[in-house]
Protein backbone atom coordinates (compact mmCIF):
# COMPACT_ATOMS: atom_id res chain seq x y z
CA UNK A 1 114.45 82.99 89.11
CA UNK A 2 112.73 85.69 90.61
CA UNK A 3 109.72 87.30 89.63
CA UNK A 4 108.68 91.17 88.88
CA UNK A 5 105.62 92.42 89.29
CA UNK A 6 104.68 96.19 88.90
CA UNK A 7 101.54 97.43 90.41
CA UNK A 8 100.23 100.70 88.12
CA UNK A 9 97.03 102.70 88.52
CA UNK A 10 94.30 101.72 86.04
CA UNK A 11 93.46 104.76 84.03
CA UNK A 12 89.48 104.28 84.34
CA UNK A 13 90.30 105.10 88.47
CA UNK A 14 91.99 108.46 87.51
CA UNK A 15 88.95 108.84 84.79
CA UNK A 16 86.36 107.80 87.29
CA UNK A 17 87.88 110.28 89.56
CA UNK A 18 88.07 113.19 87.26
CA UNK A 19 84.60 112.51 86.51
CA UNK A 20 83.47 113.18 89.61
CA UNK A 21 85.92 116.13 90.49
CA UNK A 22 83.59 118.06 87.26
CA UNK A 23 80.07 116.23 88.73
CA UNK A 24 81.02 118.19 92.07
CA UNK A 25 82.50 121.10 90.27
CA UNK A 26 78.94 121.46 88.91
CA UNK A 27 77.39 121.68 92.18
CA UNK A 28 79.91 123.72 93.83
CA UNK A 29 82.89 125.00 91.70
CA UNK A 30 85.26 125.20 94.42
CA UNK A 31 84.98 121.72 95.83
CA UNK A 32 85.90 120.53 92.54
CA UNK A 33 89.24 122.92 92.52
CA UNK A 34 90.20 121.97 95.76
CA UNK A 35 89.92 118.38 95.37
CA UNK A 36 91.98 118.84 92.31
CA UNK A 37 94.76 121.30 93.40
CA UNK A 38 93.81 122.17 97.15
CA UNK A 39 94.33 125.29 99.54
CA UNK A 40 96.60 126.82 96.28
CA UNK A 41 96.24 130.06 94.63
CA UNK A 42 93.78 128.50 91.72
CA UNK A 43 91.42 127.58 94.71
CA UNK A 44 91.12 130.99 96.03
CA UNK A 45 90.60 132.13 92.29
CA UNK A 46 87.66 130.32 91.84
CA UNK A 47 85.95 131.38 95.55
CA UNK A 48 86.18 134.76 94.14
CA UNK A 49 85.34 133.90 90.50
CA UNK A 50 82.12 131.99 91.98
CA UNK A 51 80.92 134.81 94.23
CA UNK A 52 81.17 136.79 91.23
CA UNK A 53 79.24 134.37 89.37
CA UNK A 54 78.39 130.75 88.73
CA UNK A 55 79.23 130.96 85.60
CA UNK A 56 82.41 131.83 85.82
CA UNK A 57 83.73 130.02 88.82
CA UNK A 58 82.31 126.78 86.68
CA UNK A 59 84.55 127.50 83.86
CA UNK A 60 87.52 127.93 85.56
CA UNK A 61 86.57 124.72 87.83
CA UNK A 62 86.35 122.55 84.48
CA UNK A 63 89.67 124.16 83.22
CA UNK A 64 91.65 123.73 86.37
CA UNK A 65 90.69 120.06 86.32
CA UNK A 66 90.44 119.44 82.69
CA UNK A 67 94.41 120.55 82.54
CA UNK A 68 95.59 117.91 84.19
């Protein structure tokens, strides 16, 4: 008789994380995008999206990590 356990994730970690992907996407769009995606094309995006404007390098930041 053996016995099987499987180890899975908890979804509050991956909810606790994406919570504080936005928090720092807040303070610094960017660091939120690259936490979520990394040194990828949506990263460099949002550098240039934030130097044109907070505004719009925050939306993207929320979108890139809200589609997961």
């Amino acid at each position: 008789m053996s016995t099987h356990v499987e180890h899975q994730v908890a979804p509050n970690q991956s909810v606790v994380a994406d919570i504080l992907r936005i928090v720092l996407a807040v303070l610094l769009p960017p660091v939120g995008v690259l936490l979520q995606v990394g040194l990828g094309m949506h990263f460099w995006l949002n550098i240039v999206l934030t130097l044109c404007g907070y505004i719009p390098g925050l939306v993207h930041a929320i979108w890139v990590i809200a589609r997961k």
